[in-house]
N, C-alpha and C. Protein backbone atom coordinates (compact mmCIF):
# COMPACT_ATOMS: atom_id res chain seq x y z
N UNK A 1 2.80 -80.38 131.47
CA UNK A 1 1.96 -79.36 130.90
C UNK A 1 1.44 -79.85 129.55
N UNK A 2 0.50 -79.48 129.52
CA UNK A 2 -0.43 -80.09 128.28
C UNK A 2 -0.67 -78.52 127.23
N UNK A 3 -0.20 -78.84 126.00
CA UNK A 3 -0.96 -77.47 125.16
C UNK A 3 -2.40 -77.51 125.36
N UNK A 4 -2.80 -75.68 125.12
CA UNK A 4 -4.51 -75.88 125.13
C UNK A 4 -4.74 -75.96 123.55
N UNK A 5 -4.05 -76.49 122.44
CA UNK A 5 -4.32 -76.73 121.21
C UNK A 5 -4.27 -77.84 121.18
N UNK A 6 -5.26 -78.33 120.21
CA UNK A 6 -5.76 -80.00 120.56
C UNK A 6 -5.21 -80.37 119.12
N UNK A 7 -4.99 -81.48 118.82
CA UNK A 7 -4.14 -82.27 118.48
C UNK A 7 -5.21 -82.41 117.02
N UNK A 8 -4.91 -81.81 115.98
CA UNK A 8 -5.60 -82.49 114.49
C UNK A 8 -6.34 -80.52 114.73
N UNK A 9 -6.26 -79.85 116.11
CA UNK A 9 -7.27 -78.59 115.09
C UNK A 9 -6.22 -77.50 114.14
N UNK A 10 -7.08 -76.65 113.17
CA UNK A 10 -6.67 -76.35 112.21
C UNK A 10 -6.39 -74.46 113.00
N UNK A 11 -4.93 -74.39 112.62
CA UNK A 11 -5.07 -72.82 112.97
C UNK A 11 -5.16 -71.92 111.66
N UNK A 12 -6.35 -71.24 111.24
CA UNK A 12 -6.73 -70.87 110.11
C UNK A 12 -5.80 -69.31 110.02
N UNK A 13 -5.25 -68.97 109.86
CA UNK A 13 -4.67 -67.67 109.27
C UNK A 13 -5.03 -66.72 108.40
N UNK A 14 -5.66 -67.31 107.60
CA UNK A 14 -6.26 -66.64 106.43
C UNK A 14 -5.91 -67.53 104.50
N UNK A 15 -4.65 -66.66 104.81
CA UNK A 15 -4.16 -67.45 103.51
C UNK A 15 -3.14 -68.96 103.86
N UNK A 16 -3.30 -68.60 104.96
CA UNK A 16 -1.94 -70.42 105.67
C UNK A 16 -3.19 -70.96 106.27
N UNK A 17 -2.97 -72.31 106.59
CA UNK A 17 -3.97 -73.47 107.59
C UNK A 17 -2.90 -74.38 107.77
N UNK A 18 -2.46 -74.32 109.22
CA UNK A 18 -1.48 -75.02 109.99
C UNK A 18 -2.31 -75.82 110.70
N UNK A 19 -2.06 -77.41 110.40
CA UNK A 19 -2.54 -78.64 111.64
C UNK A 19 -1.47 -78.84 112.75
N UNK A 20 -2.11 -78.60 113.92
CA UNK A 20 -1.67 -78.70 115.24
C UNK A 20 -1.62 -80.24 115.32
N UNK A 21 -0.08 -80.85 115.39
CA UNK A 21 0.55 -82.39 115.94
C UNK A 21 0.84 -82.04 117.00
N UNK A 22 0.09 -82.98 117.74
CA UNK A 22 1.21 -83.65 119.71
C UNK A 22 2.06 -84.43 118.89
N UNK A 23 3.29 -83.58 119.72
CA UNK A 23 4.83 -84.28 119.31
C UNK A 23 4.60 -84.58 120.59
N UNK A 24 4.41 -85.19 122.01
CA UNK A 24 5.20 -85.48 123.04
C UNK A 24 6.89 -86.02 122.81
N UNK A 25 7.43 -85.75 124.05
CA UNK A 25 8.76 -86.69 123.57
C UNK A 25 10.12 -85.89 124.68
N UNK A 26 9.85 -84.78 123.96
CA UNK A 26 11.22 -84.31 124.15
C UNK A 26 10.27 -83.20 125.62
N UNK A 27 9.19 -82.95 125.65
CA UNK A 27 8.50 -82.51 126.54
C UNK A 27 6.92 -82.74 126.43
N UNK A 28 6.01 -83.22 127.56
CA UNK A 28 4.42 -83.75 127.42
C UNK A 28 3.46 -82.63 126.22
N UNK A 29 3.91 -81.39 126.57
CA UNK A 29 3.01 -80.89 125.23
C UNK A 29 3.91 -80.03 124.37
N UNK A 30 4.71 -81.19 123.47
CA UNK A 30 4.71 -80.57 123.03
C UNK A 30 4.22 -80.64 121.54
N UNK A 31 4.61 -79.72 120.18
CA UNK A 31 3.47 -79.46 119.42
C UNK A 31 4.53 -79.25 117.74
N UNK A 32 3.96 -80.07 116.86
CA UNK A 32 4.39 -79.61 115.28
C UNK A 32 3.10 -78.82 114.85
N UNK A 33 3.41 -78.06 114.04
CA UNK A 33 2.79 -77.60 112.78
C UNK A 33 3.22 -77.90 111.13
N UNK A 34 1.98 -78.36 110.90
CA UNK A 34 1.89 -78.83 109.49
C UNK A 34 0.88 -78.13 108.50
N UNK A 35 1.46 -77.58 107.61
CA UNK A 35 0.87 -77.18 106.54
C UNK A 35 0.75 -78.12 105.03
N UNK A 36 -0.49 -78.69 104.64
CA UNK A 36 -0.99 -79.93 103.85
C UNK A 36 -0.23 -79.26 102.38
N UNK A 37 -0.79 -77.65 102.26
CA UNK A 37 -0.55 -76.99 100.94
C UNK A 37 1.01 -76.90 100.56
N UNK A 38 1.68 -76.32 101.41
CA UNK A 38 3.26 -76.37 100.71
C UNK A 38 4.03 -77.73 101.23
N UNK A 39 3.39 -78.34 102.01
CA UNK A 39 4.15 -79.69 102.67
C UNK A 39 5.35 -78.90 103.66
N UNK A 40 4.93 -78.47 104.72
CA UNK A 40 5.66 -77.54 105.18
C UNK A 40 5.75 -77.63 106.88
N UNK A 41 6.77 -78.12 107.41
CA UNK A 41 6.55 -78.71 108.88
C UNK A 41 7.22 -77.69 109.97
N UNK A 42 6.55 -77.31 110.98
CA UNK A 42 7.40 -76.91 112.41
C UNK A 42 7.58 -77.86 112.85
N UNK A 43 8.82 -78.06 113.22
CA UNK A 43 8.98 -79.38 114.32
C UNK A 43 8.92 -78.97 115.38
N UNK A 44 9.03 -77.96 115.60
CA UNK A 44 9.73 -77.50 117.12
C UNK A 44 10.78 -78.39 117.79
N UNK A 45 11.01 -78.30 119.14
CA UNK A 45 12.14 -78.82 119.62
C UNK A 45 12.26 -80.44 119.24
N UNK A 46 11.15 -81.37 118.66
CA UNK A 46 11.11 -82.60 119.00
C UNK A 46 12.47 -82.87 117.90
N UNK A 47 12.31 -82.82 116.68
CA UNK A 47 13.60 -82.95 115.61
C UNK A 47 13.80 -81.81 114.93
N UNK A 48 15.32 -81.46 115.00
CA UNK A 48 15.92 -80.20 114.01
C UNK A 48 16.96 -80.97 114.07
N UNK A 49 17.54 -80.50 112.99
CA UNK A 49 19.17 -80.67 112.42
C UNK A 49 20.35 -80.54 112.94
N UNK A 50 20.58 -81.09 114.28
CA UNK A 50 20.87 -80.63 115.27
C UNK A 50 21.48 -82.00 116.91
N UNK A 51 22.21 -81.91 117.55
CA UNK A 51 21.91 -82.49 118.43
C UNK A 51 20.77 -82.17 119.41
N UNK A 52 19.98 -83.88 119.63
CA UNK A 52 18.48 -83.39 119.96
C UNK A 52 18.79 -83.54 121.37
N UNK A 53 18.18 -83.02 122.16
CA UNK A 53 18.38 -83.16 124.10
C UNK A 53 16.97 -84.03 124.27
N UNK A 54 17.15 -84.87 124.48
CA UNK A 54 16.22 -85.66 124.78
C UNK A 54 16.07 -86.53 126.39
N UNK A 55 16.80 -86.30 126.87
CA UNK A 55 17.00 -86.66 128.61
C UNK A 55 16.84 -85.60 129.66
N UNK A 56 15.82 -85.03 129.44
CA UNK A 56 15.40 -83.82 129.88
C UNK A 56 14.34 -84.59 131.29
N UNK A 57 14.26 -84.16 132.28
CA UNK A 57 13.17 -84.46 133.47
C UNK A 57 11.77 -84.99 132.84
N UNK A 58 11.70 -83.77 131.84
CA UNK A 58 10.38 -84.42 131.73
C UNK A 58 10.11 -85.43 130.52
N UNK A 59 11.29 -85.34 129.84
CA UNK A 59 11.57 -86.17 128.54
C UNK A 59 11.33 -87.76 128.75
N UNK A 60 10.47 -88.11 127.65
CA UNK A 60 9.99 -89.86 127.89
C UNK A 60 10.33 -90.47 126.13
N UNK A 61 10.96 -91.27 126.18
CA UNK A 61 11.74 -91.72 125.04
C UNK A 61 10.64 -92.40 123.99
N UNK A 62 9.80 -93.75 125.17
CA UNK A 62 8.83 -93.87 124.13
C UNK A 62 7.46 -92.96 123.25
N UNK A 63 7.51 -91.76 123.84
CA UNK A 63 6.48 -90.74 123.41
C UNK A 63 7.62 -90.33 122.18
N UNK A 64 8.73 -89.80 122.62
CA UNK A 64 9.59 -89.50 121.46
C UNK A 64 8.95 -89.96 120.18
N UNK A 65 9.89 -91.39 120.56
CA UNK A 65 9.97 -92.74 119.33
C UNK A 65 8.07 -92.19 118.49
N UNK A 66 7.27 -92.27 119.47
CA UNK A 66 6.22 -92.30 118.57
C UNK A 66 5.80 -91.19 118.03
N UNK A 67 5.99 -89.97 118.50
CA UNK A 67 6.36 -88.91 117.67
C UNK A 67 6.70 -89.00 116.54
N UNK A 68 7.92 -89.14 116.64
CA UNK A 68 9.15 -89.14 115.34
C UNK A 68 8.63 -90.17 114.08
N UNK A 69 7.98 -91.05 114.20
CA UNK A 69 7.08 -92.40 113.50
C UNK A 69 6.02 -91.23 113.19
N UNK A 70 5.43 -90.61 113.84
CA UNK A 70 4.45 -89.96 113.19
C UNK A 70 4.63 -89.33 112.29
N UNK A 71 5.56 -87.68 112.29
CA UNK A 71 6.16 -87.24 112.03
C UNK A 71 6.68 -87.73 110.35
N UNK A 72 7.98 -89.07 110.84
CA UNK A 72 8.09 -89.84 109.17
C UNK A 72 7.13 -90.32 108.50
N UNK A 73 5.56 -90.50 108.23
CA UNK A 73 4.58 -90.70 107.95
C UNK A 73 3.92 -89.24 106.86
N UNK A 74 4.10 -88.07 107.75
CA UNK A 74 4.06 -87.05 106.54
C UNK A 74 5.19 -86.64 105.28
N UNK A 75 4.45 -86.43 103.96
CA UNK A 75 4.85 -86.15 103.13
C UNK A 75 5.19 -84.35 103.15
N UNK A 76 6.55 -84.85 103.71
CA UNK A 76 7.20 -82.95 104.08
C UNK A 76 7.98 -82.84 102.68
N UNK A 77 8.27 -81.50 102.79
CA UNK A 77 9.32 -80.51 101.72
C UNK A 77 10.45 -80.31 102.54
N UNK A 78 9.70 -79.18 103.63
CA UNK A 78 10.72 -78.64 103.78
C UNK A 78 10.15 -78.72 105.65
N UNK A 79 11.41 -78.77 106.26
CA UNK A 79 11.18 -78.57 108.17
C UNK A 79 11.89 -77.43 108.49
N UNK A 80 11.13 -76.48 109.17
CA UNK A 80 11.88 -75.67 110.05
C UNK A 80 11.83 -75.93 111.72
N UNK A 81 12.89 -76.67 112.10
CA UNK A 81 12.77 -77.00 113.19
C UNK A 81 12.82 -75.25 114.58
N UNK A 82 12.75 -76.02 115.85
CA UNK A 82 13.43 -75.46 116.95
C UNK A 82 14.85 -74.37 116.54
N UNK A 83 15.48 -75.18 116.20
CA UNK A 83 17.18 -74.88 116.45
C UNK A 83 17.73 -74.91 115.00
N UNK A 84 18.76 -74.42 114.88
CA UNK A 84 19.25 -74.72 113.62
C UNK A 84 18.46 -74.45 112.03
N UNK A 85 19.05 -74.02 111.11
CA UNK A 85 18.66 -74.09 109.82
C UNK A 85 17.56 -74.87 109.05
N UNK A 86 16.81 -74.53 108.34
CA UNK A 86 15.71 -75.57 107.95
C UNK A 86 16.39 -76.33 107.54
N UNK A 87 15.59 -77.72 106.70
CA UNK A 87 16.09 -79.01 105.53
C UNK A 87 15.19 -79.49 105.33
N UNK A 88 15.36 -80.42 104.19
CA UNK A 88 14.22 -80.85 103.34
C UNK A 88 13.68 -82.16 104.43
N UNK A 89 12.52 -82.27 103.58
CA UNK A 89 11.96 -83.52 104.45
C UNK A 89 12.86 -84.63 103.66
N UNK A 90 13.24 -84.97 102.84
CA UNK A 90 14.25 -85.94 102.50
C UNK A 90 15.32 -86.31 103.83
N UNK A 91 15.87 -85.14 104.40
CA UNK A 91 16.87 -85.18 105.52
C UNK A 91 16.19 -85.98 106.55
N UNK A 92 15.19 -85.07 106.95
CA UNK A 92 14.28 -85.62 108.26
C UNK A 92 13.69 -86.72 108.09
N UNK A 93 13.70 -87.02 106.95
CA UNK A 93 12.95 -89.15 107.21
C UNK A 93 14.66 -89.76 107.56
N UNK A 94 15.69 -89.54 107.21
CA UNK A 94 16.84 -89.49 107.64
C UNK A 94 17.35 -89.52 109.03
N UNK A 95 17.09 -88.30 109.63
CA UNK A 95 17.41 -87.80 110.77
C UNK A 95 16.54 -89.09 111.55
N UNK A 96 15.59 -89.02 111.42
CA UNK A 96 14.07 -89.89 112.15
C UNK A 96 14.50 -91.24 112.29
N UNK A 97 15.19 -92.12 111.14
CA UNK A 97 15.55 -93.68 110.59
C UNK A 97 16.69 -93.82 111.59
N UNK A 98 17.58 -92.88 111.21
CA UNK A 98 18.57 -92.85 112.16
C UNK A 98 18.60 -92.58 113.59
N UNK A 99 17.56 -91.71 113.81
CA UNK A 99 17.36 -92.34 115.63
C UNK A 99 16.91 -93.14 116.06
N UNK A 100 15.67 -93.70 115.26
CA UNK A 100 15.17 -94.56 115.77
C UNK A 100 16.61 -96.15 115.48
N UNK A 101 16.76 -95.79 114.87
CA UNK A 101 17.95 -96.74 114.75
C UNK A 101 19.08 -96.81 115.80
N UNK A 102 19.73 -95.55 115.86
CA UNK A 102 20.54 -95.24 117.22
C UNK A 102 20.08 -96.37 118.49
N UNK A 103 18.97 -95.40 118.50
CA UNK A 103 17.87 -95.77 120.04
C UNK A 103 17.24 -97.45 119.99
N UNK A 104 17.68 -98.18 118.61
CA UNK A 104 16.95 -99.72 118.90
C UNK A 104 15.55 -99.84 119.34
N UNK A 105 14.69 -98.24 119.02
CA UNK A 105 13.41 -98.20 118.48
C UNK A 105 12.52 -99.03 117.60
């Protein structure tokens, strides 16, 4: 399944403007939100603070990996993932180094 939100458009709110990321990885569409103004990330299921399930049917490791590379590339504050409690983006370039490390990414 593919989101019908395309990848870089802006969901305008009014006073928020969230950029729609393809995370593939952990499922084909799936999707971060990024806000430029507070440095402010949804991860959704792809990384939270958390053990990640990533061997899922439809789960593909190298979409992951390039996700997660994307992902460490923004200048975050703060992530509110899927699951679990937010954390700073300090953690999540962390969390990210370390899987890809795990995984010999």
């Amino acid at each position: 399944m593919v989101s019908p939100l395309k990848d870089g458009e802006i969901l305008d709110l009014g006073n928020r403007q969230w950029e729609v990321i393809h995370t593939p990885g952990h499922s084909p569409g799936g999707i971060a939100l990024w806000e430029t103004k507070t440095q402010t990330l949804i991860s959704g299921d792809l990384i939270y603070d958390g053990p990640l399930i990533e061997d899922l049917w439809h789960s593909d490791i190298a979409d992951y990996a390039a996700s997660m590379r994307r992902l460490r590339q923004l200048p975050v504050r703060t992530v509110h993932g899927g699951h679990f409690p937010s954390f700073s983006g300090q953690h999540l370039r962390q969390l990210i180094d370390d899987w890809l490390r795990q995984h010999e990414l």
